[in-house]
C-alpha atoms as a PDB file:
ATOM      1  CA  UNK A   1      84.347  65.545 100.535  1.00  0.00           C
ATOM      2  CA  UNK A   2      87.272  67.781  99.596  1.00  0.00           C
ATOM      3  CA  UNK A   3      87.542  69.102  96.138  1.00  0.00           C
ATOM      4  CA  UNK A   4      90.945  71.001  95.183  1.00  0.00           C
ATOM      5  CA  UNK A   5      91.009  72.738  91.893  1.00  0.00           C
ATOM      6  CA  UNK A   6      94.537  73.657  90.406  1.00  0.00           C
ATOM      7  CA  UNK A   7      94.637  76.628  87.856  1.00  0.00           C
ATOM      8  CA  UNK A   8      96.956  76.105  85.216  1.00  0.00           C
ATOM      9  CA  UNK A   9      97.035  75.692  81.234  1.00  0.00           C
ATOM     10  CA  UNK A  10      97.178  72.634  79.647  1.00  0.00           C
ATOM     11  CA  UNK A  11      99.404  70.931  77.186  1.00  0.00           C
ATOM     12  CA  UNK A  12     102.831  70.058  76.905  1.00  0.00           C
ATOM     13  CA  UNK A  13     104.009  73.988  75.987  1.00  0.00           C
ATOM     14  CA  UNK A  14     102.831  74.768  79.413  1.00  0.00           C
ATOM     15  CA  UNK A  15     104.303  72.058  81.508  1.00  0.00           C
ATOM     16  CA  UNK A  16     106.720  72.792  84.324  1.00  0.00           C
ATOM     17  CA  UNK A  17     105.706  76.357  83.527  1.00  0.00           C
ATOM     18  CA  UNK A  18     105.215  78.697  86.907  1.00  0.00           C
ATOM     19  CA  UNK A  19     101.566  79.779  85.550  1.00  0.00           C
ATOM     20  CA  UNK A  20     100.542  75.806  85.714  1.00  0.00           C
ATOM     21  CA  UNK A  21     101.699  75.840  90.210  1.00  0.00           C
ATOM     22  CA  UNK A  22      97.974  75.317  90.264  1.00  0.00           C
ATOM     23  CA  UNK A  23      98.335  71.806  88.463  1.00  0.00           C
ATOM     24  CA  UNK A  24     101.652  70.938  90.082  1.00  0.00           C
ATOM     25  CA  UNK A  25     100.119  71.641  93.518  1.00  0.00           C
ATOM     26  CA  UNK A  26      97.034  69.486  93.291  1.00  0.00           C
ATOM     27  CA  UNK A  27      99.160  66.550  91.129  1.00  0.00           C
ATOM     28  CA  UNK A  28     101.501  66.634  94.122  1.00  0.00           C
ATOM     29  CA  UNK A  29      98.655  67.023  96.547  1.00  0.00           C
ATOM     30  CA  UNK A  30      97.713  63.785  94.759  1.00  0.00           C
ATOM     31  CA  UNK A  31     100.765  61.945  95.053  1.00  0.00           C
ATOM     32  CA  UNK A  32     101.184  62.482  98.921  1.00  0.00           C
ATOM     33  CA  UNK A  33     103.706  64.638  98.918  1.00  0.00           C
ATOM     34  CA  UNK A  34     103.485  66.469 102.452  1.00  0.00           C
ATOM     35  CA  UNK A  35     105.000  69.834 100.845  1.00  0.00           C
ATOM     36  CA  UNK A  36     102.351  70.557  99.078  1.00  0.00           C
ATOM     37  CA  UNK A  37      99.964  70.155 102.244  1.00  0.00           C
ATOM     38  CA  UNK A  38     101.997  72.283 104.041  1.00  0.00           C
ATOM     39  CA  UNK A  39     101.581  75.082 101.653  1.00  0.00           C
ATOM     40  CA  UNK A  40      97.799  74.988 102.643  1.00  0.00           C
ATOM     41  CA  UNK A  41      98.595  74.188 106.133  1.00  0.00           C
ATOM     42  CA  UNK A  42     100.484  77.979 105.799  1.00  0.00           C
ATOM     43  CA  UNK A  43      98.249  79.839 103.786  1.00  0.00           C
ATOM     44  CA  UNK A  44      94.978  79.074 107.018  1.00  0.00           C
ATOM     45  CA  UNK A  45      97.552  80.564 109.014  1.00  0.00           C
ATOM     46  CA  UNK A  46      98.065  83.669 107.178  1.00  0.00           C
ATOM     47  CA  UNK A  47      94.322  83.972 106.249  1.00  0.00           C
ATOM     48  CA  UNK A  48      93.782  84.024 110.024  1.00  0.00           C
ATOM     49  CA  UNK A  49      96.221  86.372 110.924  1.00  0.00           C
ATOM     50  CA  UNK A  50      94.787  88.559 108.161  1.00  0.00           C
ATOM     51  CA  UNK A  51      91.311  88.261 109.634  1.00  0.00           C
ATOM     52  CA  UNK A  52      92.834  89.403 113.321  1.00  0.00           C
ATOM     53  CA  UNK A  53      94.855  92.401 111.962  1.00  0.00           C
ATOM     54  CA  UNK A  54      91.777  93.855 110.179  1.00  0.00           C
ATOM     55  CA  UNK A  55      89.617  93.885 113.531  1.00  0.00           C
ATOM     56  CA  UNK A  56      88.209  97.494 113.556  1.00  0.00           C
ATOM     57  CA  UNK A  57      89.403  99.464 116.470  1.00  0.00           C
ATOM     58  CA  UNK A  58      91.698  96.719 117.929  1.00  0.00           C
ATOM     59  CA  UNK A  59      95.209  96.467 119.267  1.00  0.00           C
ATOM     60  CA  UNK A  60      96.431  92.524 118.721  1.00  0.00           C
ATOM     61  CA  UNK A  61      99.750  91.349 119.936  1.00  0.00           C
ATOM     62  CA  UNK A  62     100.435  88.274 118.490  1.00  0.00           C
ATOM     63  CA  UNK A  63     103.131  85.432 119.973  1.00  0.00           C
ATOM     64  CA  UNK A  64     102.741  82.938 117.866  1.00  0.00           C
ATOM     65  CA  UNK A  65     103.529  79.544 119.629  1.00  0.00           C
ATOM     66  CA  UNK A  66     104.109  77.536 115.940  1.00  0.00           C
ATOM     67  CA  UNK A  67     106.180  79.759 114.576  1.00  0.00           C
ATOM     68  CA  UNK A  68     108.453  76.843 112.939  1.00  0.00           C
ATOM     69  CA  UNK A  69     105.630  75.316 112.063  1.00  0.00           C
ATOM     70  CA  UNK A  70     104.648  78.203 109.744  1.00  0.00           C
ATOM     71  CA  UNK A  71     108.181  78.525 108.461  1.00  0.00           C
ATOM     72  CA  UNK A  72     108.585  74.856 107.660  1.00  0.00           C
ATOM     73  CA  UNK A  73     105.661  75.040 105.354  1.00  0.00           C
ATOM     74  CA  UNK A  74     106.374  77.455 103.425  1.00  0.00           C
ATOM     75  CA  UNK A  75     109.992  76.169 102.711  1.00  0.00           C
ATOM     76  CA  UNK A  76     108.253  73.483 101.774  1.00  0.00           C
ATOM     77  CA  UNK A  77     106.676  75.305  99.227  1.00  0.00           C
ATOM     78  CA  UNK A  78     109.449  76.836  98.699  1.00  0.00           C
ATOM     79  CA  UNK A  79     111.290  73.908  97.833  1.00  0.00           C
ATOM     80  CA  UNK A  80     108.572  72.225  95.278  1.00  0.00           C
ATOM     81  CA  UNK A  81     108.995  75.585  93.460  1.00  0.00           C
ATOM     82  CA  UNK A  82     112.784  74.693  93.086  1.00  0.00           C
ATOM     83  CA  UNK A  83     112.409  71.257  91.818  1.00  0.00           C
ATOM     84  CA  UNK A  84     109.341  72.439  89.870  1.00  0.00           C
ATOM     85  CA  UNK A  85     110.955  74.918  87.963  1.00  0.00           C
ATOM     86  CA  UNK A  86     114.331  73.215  87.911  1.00  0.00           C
ATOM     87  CA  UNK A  87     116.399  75.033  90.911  1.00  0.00           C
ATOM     88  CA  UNK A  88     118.412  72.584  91.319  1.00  0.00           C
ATOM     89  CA  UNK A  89     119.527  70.586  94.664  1.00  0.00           C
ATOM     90  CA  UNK A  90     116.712  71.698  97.606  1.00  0.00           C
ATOM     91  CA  UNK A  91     118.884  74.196 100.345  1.00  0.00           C
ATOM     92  CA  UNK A  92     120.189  72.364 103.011  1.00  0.00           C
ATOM     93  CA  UNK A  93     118.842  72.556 106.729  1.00  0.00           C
ATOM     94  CA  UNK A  94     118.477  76.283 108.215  1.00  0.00           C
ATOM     95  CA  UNK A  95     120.751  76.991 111.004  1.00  0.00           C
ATOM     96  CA  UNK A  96     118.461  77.980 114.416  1.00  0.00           C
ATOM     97  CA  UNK A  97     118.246  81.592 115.280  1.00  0.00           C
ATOM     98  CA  UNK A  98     120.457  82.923 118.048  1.00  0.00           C
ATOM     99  CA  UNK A  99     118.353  83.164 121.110  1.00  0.00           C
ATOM    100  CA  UNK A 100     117.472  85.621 123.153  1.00  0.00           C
ATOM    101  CA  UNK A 101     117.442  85.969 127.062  1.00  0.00           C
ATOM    102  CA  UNK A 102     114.652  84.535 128.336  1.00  0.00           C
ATOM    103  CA  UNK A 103     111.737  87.050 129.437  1.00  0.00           C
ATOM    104  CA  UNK A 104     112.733  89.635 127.037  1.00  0.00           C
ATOM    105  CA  UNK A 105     111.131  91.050 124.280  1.00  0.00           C
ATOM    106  CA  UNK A 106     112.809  92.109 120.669  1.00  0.00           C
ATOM    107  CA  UNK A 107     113.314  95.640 119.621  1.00  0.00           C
ATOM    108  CA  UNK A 108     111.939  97.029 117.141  1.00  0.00           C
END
């Protein structure tokens, strides 16, 4: 059994309101909509990477292989925000990244 609980204040003078995300996330959670899964699908992802950078006394290097993965959620999240609080028109597809050479490693 799962049970998601969605902060938020209730009433008509609250709806649509950013404090009530809680509420919009679980009604669209509800609904299906695969947005607001990826949000959670996103925040494991930066819960874990918070857990590995806080290792005492350890050096990580981290290459994350789902990268896009992680950035696709949270424009998904992104984008329920937008129609939530009336944005307008979700942005249209990102254009890729240039690429690097293959082998080497960014600066920094």
């Amino acid at each position: 059994m799962l049970l998601l609980v969605g902060l938020g204040n209730p009433g008509t003078k609250y709806a649509g309101n950013r404090h009530n995300i809680g509420f919009m996330a679980v009604e669209a959670i509800a609904r299906g909509d695969i947005q607001a899964v990826n949000y959670f699908v996103a925040q494991k992802y930066v819960d874990a990477l918070k857990e590995i950078a806080s290792a005492p006394n350890q050096k990580v290097i981290m290459m994350p292989l789902e990268a896009s993965s992680v950035i696709g959620s949270l424009g998904g999240l992104a984008q329920i925000a937008g129609e939530a609080f009336g944005g307008g028109a979700p942005p249209g597809p990102l254009k890729p990244a240039p690429k690097g050479r293959a082998g080497t490693v960014p600066q920094v």
